[in-house]
Protein backbone atom coordinates (compact mmCIF):
# COMPACT_ATOMS: atom_id res chain seq x y z
CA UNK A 1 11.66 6.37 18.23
CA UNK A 2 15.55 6.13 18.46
CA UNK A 3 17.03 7.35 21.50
CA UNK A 4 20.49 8.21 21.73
CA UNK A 5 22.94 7.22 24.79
CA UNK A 6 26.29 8.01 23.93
CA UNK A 7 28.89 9.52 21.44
CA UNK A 8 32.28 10.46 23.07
CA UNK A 9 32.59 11.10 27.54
CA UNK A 10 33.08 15.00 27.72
CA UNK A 11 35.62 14.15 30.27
CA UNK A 12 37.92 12.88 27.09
CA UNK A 13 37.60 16.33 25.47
CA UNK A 14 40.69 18.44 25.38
CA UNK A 15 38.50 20.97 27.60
CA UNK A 16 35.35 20.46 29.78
CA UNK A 17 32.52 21.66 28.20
CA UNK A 18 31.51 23.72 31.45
CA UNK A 19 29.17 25.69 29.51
CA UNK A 20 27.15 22.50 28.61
CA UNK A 21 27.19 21.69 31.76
CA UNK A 22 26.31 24.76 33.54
CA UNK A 23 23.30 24.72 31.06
CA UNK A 24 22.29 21.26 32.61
CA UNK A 25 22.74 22.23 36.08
CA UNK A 26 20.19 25.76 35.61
CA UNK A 27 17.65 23.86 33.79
CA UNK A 28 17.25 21.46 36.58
CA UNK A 29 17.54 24.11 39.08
CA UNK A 30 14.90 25.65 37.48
CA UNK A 31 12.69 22.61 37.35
CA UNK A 32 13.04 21.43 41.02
CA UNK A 33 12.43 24.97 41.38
CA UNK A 34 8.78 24.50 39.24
CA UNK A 35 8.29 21.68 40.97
CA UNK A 36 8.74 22.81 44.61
CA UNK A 37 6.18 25.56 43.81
CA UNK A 38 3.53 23.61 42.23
CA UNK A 39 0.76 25.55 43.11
CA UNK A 40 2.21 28.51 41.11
CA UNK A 41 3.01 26.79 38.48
CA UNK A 42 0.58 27.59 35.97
CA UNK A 43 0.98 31.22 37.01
CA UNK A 44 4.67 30.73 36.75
CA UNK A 45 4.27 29.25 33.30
CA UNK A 46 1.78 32.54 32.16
CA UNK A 47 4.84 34.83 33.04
CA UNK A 48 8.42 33.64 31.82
CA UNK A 49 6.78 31.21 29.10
CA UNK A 50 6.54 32.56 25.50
CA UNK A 51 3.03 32.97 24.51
CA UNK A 52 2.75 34.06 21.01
CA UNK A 53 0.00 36.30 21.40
CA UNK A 54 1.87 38.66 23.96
CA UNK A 55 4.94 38.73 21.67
CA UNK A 56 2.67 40.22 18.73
CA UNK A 57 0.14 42.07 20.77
CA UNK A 58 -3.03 40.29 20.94
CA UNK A 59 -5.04 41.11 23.23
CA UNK A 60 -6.57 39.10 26.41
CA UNK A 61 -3.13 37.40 27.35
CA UNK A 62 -2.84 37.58 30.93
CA UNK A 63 0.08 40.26 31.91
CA UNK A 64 3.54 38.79 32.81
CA UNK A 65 7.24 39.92 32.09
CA UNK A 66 8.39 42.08 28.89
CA UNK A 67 7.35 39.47 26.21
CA UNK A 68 10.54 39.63 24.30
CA UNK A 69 12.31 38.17 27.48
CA UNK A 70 10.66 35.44 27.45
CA UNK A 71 12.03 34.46 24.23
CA UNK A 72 15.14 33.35 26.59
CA UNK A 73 12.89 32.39 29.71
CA UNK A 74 10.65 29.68 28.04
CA UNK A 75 14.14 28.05 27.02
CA UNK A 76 14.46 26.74 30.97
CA UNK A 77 10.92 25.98 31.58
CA UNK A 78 10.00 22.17 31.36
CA UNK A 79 6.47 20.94 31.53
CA UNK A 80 6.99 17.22 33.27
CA UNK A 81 10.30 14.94 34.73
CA UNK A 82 10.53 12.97 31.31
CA UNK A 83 9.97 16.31 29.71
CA UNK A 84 13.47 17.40 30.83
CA UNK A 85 15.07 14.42 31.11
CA UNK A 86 14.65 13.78 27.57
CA UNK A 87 15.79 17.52 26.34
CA UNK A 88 19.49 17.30 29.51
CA UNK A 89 19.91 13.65 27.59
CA UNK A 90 19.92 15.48 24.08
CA UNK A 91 22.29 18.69 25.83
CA UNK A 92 24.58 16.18 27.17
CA UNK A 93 25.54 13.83 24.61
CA UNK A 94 26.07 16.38 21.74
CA UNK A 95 26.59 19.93 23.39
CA UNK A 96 29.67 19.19 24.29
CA UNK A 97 31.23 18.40 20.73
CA UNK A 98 29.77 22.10 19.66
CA UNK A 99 31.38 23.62 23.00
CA UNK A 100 34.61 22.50 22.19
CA UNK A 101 33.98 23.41 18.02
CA UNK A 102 33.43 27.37 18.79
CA UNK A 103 34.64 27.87 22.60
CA UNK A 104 32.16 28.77 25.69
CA UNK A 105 31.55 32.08 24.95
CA UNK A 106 30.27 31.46 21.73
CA UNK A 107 28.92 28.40 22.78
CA UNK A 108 26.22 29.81 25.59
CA UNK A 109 25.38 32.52 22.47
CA UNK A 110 25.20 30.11 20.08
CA UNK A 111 22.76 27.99 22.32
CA UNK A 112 20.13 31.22 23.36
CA UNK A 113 20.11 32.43 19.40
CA UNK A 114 18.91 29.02 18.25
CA UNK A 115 16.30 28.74 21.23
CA UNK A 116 15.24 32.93 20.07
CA UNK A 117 14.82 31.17 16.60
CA UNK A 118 13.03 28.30 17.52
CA UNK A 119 10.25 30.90 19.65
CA UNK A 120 10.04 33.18 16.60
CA UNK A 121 9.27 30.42 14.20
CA UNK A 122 6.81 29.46 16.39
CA UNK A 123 5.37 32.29 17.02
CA UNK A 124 5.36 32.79 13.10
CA UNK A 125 3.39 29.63 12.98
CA UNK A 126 0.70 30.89 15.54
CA UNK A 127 1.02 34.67 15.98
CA UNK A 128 -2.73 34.40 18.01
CA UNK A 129 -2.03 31.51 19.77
CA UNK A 130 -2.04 32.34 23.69
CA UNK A 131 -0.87 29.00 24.11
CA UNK A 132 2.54 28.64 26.06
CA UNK A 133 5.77 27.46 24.62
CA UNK A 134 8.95 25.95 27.00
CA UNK A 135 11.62 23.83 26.97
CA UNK A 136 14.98 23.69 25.87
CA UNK A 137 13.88 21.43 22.71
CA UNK A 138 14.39 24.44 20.30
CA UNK A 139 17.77 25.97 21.27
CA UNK A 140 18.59 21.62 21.17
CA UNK A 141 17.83 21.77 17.75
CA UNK A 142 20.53 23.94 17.28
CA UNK A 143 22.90 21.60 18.60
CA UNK A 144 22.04 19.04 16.89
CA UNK A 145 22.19 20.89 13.19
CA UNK A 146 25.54 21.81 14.47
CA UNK A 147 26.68 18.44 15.29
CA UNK A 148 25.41 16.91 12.39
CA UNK A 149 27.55 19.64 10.40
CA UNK A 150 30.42 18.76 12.47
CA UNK A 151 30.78 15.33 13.14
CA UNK A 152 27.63 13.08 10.62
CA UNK A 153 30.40 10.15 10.54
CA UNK A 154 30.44 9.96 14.56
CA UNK A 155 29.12 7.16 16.21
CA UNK A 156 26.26 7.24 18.46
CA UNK A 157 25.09 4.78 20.78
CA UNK A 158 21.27 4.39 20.47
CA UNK A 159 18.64 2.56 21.97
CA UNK A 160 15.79 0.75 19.75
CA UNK A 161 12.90 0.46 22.13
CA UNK A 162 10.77 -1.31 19.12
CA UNK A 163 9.65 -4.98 20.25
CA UNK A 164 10.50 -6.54 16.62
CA UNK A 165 14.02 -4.39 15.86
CA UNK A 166 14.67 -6.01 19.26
CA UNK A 167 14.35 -9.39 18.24
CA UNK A 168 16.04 -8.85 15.09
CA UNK A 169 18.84 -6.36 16.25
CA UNK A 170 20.33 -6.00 19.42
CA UNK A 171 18.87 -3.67 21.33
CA UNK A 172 21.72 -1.23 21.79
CA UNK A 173 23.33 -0.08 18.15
CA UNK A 174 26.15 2.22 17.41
CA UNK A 175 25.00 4.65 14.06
CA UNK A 176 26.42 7.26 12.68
CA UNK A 177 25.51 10.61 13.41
CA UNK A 178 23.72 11.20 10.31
CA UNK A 179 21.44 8.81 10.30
CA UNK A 180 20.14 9.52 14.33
CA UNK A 181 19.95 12.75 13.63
CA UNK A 182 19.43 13.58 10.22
CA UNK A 183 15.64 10.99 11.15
CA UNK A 184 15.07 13.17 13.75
CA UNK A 185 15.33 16.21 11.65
CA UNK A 186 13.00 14.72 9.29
CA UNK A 187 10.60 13.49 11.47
CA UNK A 188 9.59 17.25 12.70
CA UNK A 189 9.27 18.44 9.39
CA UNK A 190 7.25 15.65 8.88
CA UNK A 191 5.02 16.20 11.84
CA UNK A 192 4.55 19.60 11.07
CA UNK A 193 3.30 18.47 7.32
CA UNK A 194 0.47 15.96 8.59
CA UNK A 195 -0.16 18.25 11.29
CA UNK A 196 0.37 16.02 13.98
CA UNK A 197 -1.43 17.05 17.33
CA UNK A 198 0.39 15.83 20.33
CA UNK A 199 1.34 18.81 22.32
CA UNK A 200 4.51 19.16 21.10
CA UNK A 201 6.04 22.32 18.90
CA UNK A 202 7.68 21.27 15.98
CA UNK A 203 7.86 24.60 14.26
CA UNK A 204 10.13 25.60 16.87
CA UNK A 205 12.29 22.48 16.14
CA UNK A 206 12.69 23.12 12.51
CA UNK A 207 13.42 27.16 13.84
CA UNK A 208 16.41 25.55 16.20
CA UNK A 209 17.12 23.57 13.28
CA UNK A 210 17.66 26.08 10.74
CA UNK A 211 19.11 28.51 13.37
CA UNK A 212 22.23 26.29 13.75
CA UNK A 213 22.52 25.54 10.26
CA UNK A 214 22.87 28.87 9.91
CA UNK A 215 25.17 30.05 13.02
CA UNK A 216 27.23 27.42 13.45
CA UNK A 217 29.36 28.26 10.33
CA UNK A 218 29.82 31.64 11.34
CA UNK A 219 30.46 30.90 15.51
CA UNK A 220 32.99 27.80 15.00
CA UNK A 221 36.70 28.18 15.04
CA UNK A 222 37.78 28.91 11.67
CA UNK A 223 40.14 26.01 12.06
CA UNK A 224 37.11 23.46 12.85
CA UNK A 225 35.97 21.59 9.04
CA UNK A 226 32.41 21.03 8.24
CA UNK A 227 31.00 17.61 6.79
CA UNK A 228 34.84 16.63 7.24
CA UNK A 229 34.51 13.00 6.93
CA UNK A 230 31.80 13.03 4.30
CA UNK A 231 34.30 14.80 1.87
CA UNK A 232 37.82 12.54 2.69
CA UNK A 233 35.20 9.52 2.35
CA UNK A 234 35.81 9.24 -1.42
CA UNK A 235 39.49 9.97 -1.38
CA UNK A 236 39.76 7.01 0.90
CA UNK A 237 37.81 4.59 -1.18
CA UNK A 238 39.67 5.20 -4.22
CA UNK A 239 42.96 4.83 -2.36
CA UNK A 240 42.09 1.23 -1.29
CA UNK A 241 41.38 -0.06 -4.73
């Protein structure tokens, strides 16, 4: 896979992205949390994660909270260190861009909707399924529709962990947006088409996905242009010849 390292440093924004941020800081909290409790976990993960078969009313799911709360609470829940790691990496490099396209407030309502849509799709994928869902992965996927709506022309640093693109390439590349995360968007819809089994919950992907497609028109400032560069792109090229 291509993992990304860097686009812009939030501390060159015109505003902090203290939302973003803030988002970081409970997730961990909320981890070393998990992880200080250990014992409880798995009883921990039975109450605030979202388990598809409480949200539609099948029964033998062990009680917990109200089940359509944990449509938010599975979105801070994180199964393993690399687990969270990898989502705070995702929130960090690209959240802020999105912050600053449609303000905080918007921002933090923005994020929850798209993680809401990622645990319905799921669920619609596996109404029966008392199998729990967490992480922040979903209401990412959000973020990184919007960004790729925003800014596809931005450079991203990325990191090519494959032995032979290493030889051939260095191992650190700057790409644009588009191509980082327009393969990534790909790649879940193509897991969830060969039905790939590896624990992880691409239907709720493509729900983030399509959730921020869908929002982040509406939420951004009215003043902030979609697909921007993509559209000037010609006008340039025919000015130079």
């Amino acid at each position: 896979m291509v993992m990304p390292l860097w686009d812009d440093s939030p501390l060159s924004l015109p505003k902090w992205p203290v939302v973003t941020w803030c988002l970081i800081i409970a997730n961990v909290l909320v981890f070393i949390a998990e992880t200080i409790t250990s014992p409880a976990t798995q009883s921990t993960l039975l109450t605030y994660a979202l388990i598809p078969a409480a949200l539609t009313g099948t029964a033998g799911v062990p009680p917990g909270i109200w089940p359509y709360v944990t449509l938010v609470t599975y979105q801070f829940l994180h199964a393993d260190i690399f687990h969270i790691l990898g989502n705070m990496l995702f929130l960090w490099i690209f959240g802020d861009d999105v912050e600053e396209a449609m303000g905080p407030l918007r921002f933090i309502v923005f994020y929850l909707l798209c993680g809401i849509g990622a645990g319905l799709a799921f669920v619609a994928s596996a109404p029966h399924s008392a199998g729990p869902l967490i992480g922040a992965s979903g209401a990412i996927a959000g973020i990184l529709a919007a960004y790729l709506m925003l800014k596809p022309c931005h450079k991203v640093l990325v990191f090519l962990p494959w032995f032979i693109l290493w030889i051939i390439f260095r191992p650190v590349l700057r790409l644009a947006a588009y191509w980082v995360l327009g393969a990534w968007i790909l790649t879940q819809f193509w897991s969830i088409s060969v039905q790939t089994q590896d624990g992880v919950a691409y239907m709720a992907h493509v729900g983030g996905v399509v959730a921020g497609a869908v929002l982040f028109p509406l939420l951004r400032y009215r003043s902030v242009k979609l697909f921007e560069c993509i559209r000037e792109a010609p006008t340039r090229t025919s000015w130079i010849r």
